[in-house]
N, C-alpha and C. Protein backbone atom coordinates (compact mmCIF):
# COMPACT_ATOMS: atom_id res chain seq x y z
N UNK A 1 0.84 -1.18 0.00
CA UNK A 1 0.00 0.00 0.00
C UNK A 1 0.89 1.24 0.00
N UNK A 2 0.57 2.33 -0.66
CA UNK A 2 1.25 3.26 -0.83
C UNK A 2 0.79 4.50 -0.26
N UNK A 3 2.03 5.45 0.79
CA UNK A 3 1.15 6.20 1.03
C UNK A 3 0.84 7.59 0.72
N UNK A 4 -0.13 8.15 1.09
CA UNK A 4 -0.96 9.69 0.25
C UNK A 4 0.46 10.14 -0.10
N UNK A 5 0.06 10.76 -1.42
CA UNK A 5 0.96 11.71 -1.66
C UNK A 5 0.74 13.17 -0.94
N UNK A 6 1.76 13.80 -0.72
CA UNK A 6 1.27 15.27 0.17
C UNK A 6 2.08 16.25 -0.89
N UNK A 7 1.65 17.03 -1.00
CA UNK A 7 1.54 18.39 -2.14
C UNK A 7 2.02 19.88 -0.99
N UNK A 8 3.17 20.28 -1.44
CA UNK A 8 2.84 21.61 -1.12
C UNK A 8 1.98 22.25 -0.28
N UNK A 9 0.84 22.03 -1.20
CA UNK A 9 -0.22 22.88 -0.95
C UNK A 9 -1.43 22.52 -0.46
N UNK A 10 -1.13 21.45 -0.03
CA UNK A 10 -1.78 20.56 0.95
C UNK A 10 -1.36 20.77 2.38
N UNK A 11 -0.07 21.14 2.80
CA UNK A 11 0.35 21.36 3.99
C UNK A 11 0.28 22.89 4.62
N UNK A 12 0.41 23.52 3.32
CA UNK A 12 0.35 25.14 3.46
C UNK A 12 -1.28 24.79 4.48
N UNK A 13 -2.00 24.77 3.20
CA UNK A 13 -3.50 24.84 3.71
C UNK A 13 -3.99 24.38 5.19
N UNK A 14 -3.38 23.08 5.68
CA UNK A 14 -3.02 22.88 6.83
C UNK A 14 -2.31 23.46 7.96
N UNK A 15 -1.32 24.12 7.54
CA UNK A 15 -1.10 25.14 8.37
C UNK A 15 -1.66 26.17 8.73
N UNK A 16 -2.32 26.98 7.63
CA UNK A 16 -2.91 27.89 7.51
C UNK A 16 -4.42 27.59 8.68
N UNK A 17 -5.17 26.37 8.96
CA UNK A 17 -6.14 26.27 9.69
C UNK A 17 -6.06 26.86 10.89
N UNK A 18 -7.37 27.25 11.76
CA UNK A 18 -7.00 28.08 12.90
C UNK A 18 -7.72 27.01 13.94
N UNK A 19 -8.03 27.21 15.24
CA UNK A 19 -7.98 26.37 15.88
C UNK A 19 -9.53 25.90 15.87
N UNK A 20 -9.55 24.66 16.43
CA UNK A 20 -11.17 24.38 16.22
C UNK A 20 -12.44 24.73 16.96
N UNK A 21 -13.34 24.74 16.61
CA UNK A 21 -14.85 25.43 17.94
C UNK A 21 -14.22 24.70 18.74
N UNK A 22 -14.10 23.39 19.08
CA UNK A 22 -14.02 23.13 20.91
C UNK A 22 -13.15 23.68 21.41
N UNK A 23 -11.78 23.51 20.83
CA UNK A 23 -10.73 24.49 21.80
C UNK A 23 -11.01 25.89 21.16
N UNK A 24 -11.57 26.92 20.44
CA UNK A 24 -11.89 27.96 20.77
C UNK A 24 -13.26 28.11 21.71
N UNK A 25 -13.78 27.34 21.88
CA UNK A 25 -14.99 27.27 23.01
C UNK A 25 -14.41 27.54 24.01
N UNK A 26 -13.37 26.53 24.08
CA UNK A 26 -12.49 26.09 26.14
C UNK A 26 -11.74 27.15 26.31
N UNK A 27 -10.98 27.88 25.81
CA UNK A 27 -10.13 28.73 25.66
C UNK A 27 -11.14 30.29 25.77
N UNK A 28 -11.95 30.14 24.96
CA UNK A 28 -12.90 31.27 25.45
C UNK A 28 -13.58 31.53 26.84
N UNK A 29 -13.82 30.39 27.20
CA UNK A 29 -14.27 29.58 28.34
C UNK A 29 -13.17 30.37 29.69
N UNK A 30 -12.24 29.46 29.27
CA UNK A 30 -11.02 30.07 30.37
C UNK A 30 -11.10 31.50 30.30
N UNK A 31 -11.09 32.25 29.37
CA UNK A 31 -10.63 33.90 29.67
C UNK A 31 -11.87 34.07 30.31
N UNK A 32 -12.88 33.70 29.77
CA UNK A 32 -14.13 34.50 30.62
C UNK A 32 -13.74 34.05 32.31
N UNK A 33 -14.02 33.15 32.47
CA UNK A 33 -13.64 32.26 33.90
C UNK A 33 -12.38 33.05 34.87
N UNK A 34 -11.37 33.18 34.16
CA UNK A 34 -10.26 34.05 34.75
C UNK A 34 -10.47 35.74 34.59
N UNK A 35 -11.09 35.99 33.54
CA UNK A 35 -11.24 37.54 33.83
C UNK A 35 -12.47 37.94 34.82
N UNK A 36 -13.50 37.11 34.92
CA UNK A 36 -14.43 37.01 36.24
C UNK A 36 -13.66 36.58 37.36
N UNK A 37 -12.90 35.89 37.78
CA UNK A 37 -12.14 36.00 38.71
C UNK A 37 -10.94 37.03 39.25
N UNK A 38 -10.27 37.47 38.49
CA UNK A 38 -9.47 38.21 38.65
C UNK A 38 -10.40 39.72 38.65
N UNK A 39 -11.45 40.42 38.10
CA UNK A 39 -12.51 40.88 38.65
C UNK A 39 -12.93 41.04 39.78
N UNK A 40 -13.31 39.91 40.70
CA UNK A 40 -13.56 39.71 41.70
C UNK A 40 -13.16 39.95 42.74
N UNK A 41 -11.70 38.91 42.62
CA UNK A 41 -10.69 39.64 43.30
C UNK A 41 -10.41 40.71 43.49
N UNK A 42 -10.02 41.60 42.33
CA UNK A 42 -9.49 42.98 42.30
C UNK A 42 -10.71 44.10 42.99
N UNK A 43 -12.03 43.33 43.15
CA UNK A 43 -12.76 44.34 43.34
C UNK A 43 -12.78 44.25 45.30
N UNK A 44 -12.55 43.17 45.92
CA UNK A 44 -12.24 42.52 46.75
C UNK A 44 -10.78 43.70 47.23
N UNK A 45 -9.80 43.87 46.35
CA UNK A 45 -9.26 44.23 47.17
C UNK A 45 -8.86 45.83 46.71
N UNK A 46 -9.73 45.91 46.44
CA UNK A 46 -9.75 47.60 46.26
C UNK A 46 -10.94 48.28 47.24
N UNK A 47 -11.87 47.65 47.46
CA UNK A 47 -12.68 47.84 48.36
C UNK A 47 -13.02 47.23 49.69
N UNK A 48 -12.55 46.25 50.15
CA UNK A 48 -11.79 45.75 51.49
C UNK A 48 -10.98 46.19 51.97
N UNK A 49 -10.61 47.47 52.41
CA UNK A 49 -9.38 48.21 53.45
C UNK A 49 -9.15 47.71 54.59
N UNK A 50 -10.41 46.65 55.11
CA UNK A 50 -10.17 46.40 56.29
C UNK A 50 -9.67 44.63 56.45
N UNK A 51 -9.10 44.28 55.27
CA UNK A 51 -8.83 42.93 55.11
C UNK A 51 -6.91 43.00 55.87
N UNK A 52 -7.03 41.64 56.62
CA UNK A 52 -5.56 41.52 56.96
C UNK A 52 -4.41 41.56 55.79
N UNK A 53 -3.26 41.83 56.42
CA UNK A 53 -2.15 41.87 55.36
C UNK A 53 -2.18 40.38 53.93
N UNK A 54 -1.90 39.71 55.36
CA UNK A 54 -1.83 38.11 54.50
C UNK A 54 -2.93 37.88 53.64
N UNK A 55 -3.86 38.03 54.00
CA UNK A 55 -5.06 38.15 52.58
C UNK A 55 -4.89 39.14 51.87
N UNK A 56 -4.66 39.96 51.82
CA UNK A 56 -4.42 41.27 51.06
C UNK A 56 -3.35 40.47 49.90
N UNK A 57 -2.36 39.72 50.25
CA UNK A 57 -1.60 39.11 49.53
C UNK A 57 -1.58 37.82 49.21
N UNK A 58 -2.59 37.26 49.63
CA UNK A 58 -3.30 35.99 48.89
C UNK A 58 -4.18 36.33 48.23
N UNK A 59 -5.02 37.70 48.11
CA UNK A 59 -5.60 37.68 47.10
C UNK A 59 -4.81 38.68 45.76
N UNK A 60 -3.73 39.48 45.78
CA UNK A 60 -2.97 39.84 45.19
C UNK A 60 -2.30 38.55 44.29
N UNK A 61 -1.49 37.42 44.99
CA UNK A 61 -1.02 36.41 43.92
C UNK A 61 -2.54 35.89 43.27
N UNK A 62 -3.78 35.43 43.79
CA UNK A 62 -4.54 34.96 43.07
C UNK A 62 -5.06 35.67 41.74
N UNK A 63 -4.89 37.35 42.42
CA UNK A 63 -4.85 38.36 40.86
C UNK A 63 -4.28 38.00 40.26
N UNK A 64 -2.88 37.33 40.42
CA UNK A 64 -1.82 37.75 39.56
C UNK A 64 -1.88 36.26 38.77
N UNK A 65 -2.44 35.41 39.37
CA UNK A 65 -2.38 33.95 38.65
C UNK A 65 -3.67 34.24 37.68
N UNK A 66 -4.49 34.70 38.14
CA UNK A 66 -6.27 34.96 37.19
C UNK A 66 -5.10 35.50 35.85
N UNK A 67 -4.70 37.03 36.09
CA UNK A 67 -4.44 37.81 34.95
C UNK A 67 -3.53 36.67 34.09
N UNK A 68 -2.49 36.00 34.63
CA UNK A 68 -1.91 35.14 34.04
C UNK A 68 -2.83 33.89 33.18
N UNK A 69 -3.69 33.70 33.15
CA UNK A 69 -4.52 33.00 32.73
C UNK A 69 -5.16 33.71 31.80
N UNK A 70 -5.78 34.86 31.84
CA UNK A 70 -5.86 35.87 30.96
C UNK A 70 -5.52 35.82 29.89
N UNK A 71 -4.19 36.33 30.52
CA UNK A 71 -3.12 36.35 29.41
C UNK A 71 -2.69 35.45 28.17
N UNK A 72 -2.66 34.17 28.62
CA UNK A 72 -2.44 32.78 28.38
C UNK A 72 -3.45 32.47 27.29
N UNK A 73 -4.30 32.86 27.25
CA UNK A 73 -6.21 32.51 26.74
C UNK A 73 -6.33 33.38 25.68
N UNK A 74 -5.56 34.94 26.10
CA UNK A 74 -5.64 35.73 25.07
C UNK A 74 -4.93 35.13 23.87
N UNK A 75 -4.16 34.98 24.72
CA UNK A 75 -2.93 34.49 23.28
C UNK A 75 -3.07 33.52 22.27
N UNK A 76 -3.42 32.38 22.97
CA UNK A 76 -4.33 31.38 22.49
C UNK A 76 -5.10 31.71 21.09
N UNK A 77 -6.03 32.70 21.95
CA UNK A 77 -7.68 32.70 21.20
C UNK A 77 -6.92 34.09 19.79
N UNK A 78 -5.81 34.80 20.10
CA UNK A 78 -5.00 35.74 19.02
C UNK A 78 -4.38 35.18 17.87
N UNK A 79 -3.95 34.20 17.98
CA UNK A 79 -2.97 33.44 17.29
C UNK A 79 -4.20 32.87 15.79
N UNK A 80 -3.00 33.59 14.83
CA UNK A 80 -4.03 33.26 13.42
C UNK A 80 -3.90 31.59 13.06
N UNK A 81 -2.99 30.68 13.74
CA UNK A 81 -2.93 29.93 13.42
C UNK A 81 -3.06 28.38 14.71
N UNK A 82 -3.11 27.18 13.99
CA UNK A 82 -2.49 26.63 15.38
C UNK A 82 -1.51 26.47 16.35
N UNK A 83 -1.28 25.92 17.04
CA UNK A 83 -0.67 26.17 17.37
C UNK A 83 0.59 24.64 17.96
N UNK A 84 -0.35 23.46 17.64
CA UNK A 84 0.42 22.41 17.65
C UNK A 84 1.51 22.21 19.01
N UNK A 85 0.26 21.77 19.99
CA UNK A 85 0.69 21.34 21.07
C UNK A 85 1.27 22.19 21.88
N UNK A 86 2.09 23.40 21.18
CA UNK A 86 2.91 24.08 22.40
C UNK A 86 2.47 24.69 22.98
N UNK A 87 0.88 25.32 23.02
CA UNK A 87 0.48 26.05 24.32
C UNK A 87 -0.37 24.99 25.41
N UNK A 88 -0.16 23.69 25.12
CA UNK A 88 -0.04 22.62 26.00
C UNK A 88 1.02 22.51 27.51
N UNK A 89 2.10 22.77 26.83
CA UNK A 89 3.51 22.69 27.37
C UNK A 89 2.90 23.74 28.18
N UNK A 90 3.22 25.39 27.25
CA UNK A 90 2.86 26.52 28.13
C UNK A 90 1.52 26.36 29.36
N UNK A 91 0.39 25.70 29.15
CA UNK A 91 -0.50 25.79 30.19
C UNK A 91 0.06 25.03 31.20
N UNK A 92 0.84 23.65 30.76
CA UNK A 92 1.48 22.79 31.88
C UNK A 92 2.42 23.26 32.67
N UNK A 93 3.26 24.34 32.16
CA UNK A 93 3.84 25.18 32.66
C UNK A 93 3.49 25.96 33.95
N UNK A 94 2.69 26.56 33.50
CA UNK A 94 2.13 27.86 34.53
C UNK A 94 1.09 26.96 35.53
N UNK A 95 0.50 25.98 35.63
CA UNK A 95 -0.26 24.74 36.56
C UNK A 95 1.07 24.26 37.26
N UNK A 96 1.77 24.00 37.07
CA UNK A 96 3.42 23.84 37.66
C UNK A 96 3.39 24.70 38.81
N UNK A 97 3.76 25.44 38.09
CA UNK A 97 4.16 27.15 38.78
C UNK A 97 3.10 27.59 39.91
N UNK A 98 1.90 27.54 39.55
CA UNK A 98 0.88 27.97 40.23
C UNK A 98 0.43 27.17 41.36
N UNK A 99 0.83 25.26 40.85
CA UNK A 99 0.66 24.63 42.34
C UNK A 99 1.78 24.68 43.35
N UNK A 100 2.72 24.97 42.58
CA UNK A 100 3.60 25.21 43.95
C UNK A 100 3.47 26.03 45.11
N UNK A 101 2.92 27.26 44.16
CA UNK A 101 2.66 28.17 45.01
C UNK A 101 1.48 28.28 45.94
N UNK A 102 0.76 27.97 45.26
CA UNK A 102 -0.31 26.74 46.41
C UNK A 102 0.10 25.93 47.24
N UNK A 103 1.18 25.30 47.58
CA UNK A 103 1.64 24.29 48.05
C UNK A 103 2.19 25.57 49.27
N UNK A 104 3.49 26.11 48.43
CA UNK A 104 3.68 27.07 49.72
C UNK A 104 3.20 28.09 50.46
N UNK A 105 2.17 28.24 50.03
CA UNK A 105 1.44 28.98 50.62
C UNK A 105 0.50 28.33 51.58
N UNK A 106 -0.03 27.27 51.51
CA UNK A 106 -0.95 26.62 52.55
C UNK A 106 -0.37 26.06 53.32
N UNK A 107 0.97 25.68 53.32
CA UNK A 107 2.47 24.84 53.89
C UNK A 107 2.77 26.40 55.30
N UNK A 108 2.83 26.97 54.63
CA UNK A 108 3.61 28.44 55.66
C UNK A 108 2.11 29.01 56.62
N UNK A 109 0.83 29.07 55.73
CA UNK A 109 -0.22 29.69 56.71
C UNK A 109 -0.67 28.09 57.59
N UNK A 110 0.10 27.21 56.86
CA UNK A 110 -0.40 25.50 58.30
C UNK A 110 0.49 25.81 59.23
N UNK A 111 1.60 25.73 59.23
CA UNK A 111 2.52 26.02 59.76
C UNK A 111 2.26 27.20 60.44
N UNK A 112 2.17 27.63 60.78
CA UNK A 112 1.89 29.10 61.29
C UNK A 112 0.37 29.25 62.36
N UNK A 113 -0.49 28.77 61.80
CA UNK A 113 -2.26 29.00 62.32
C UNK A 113 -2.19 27.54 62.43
N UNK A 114 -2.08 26.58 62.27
CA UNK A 114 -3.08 25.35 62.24
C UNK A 114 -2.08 24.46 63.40
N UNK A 115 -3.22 23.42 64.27
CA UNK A 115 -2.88 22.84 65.12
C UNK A 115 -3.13 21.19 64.77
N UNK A 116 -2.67 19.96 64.93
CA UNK A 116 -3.11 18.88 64.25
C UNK A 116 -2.17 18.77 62.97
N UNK A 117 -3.11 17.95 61.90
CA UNK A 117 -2.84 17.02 61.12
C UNK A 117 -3.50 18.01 59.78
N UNK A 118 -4.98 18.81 60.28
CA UNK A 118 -6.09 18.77 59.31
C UNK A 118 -5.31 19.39 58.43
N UNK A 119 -4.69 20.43 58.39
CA UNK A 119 -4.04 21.58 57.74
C UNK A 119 -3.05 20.39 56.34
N UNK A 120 -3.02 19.86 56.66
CA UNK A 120 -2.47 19.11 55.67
C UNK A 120 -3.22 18.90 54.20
N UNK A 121 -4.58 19.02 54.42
CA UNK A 121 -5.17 18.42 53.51
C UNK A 121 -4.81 19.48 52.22
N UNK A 122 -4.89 20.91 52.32
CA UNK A 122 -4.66 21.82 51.50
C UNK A 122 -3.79 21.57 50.68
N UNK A 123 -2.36 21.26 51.43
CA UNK A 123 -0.73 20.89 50.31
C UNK A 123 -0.98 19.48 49.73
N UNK A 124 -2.26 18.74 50.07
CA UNK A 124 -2.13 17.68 49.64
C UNK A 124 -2.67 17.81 48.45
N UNK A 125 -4.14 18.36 48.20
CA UNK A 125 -4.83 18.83 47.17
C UNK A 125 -4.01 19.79 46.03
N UNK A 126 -3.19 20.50 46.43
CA UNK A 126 -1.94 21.03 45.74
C UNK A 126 -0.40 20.34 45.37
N UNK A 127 -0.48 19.02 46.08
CA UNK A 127 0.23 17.87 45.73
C UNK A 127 -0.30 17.24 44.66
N UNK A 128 -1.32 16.89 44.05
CA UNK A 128 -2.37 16.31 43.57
C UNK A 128 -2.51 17.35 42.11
N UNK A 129 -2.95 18.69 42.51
CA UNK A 129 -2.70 19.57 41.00
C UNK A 129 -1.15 19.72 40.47
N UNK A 130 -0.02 19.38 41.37
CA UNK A 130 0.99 19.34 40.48
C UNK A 130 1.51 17.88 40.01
N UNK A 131 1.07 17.09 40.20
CA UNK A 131 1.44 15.50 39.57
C UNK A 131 0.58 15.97 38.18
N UNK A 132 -1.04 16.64 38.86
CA UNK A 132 -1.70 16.56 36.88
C UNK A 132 -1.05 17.46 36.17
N UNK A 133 -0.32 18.63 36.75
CA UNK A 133 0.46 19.35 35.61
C UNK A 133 1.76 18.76 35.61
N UNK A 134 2.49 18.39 35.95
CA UNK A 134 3.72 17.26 35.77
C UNK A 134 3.11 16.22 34.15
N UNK A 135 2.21 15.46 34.93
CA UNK A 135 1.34 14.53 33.37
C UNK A 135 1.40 15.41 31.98
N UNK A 136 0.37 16.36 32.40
CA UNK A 136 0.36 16.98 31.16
C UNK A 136 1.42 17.85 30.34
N UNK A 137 2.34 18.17 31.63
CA UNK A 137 3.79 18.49 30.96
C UNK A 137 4.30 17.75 29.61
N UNK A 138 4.69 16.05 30.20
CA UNK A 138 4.96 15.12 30.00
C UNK A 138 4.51 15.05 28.53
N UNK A 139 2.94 14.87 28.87
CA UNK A 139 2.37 14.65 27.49
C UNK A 139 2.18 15.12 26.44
N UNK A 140 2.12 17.23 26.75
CA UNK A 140 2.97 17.90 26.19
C UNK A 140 4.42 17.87 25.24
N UNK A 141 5.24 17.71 25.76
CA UNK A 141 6.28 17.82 25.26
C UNK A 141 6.23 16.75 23.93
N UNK A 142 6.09 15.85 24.64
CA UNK A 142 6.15 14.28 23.66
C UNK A 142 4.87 14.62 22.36
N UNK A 143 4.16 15.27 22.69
CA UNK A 143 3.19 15.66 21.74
C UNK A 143 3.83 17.07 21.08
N UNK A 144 4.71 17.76 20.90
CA UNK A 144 5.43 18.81 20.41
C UNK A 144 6.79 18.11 19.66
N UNK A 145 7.50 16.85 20.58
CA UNK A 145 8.41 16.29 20.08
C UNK A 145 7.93 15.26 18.50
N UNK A 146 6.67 14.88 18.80
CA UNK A 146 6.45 13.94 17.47
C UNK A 146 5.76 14.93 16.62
N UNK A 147 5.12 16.10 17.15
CA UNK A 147 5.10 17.12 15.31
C UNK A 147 6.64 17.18 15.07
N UNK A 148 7.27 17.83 15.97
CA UNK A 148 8.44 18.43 15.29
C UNK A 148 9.15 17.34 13.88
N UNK A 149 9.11 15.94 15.04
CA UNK A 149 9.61 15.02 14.04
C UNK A 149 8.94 15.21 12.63
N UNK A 150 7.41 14.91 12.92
CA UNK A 150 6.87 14.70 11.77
C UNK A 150 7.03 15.82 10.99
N UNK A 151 7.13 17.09 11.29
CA UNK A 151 7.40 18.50 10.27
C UNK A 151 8.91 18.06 9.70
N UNK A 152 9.83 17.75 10.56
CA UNK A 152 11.10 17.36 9.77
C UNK A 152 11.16 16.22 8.42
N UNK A 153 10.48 15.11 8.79
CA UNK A 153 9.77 14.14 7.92
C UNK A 153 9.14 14.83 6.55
N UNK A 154 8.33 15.69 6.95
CA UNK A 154 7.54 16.19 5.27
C UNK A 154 8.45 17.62 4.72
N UNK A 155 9.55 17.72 5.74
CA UNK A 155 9.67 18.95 4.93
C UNK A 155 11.40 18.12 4.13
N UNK A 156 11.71 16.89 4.64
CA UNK A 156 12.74 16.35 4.04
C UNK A 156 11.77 15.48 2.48
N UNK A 157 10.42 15.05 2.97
CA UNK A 157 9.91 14.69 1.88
C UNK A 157 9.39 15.79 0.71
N UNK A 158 8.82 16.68 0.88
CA UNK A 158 9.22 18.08 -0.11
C UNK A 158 10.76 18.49 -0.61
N UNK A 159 11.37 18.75 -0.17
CA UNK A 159 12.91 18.55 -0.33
C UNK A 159 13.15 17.57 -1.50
N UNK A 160 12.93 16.35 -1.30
CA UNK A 160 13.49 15.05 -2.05
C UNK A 160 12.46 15.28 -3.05
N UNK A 161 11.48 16.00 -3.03
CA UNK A 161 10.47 15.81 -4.34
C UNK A 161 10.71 17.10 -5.22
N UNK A 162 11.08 17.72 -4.46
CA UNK A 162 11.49 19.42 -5.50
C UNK A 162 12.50 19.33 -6.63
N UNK A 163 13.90 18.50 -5.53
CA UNK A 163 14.91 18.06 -6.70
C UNK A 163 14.65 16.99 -7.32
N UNK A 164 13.77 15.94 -7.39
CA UNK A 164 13.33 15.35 -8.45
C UNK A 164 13.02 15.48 -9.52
C-alpha cells in the first residue's frame, strides 16, 4: 500500500487552519472564567481596606495567577494559526508554577495558624494539581516532540520531491 501523496499545498493549507470550535470554546471559556475572577478579586481588594495583610496578599497572587490565565487565553484565542501542542507545554507550565505556590502557601499559613494534622489536607490537594500538571507536561512535550519530528519528515519529503 502506498502512502498519500502530500503536495505543497496541501500542507500550506493545513497550516494555515486556525484552531477548532471546541478548543476555541475552552479557551474562550477560560478567559471568561479568569477575567471574572481576577474581577472579583481585584474588586475585593480595592474595596476591602479592612482585610488583613496576608489576605491582602493571597488575594494579590490569586490576581496575579487569574491575569496570568488571561493572558495565556488571550494568546491562544489571538494566534491566526495553530498552534500544535505548544500552548499545551505553556499551560502545563504555569499549573506547575501555580501549584507550587499553592503548596507554599498553605504549607507556611499551616505552619503558622493550624494545630493537628487537618491543615495538611490543602498541600495535599496542591500535591495532587501538580502530579496533573507534571502529566500533562509530560504529554505535552512528547506531543510537540512527534510534530516536530513529523514537520522534519515532510519537509525532508518536499525537499526530495522538488529536486526530483
Amino acid at each position: 500500500m502506498n502512502a498519500p501523496t502530500i503536495s505543497p499545498e496541501s500542507v500550506r493549507a493545513r497550516l494555515a487552519t486556525e484552531l477548532s470550535l471546541p478548543s476555541r470554546v475552552g479557551y474562550t471559556s477560560l478567559l471568561l472564567i479568569s477575567f471574572s475572577g481576577a474581577a472579583l478579586v481585584g474588586e475585593l481588594l480595592l474595596n476591602e481596606k479592612a482585610l488583613p495583610l496576608r489576605t491582602q496578599l493571597a488575594f494579590g497572587v490569586l490576581l496575579l495567577i487569574c491575569t496570568a490565565w488571561c493572558a495565556f487565553a488571550g494568546w491562544v484565542l489571538t494566534q491566526r494559526r495553530v498552534l500544535y501542542a505548544q500552548h499545551h507545554v505553556v499551560a502545563a507550565g504555569m499549573a506547575i508554577a501555580f501549584s507550587l505556590v499553592f503548596i507554599a502557601g498553605t504549607v507556611i499559613v499551616g505552619v503558622q495558624r493550624a494545630s493537628g494534622t487537618t491543615w495538611l489536607l490543602a498541600p495535599a490537594v496542591g500535591a495532587g494539581m501538580l502530579v496533573v500538571g507534571l502529566l500533562r507536561l509530560r504529554v505535552g512535550r512528547r506531543r510537540v516532540a512527534a510534530l516536530t519530528k513529523r514537520r522534519a519528515e515532510l519537509e525532508a519529503a518536499l525537499r526530495k520531491e522538488t529536486y526530483t
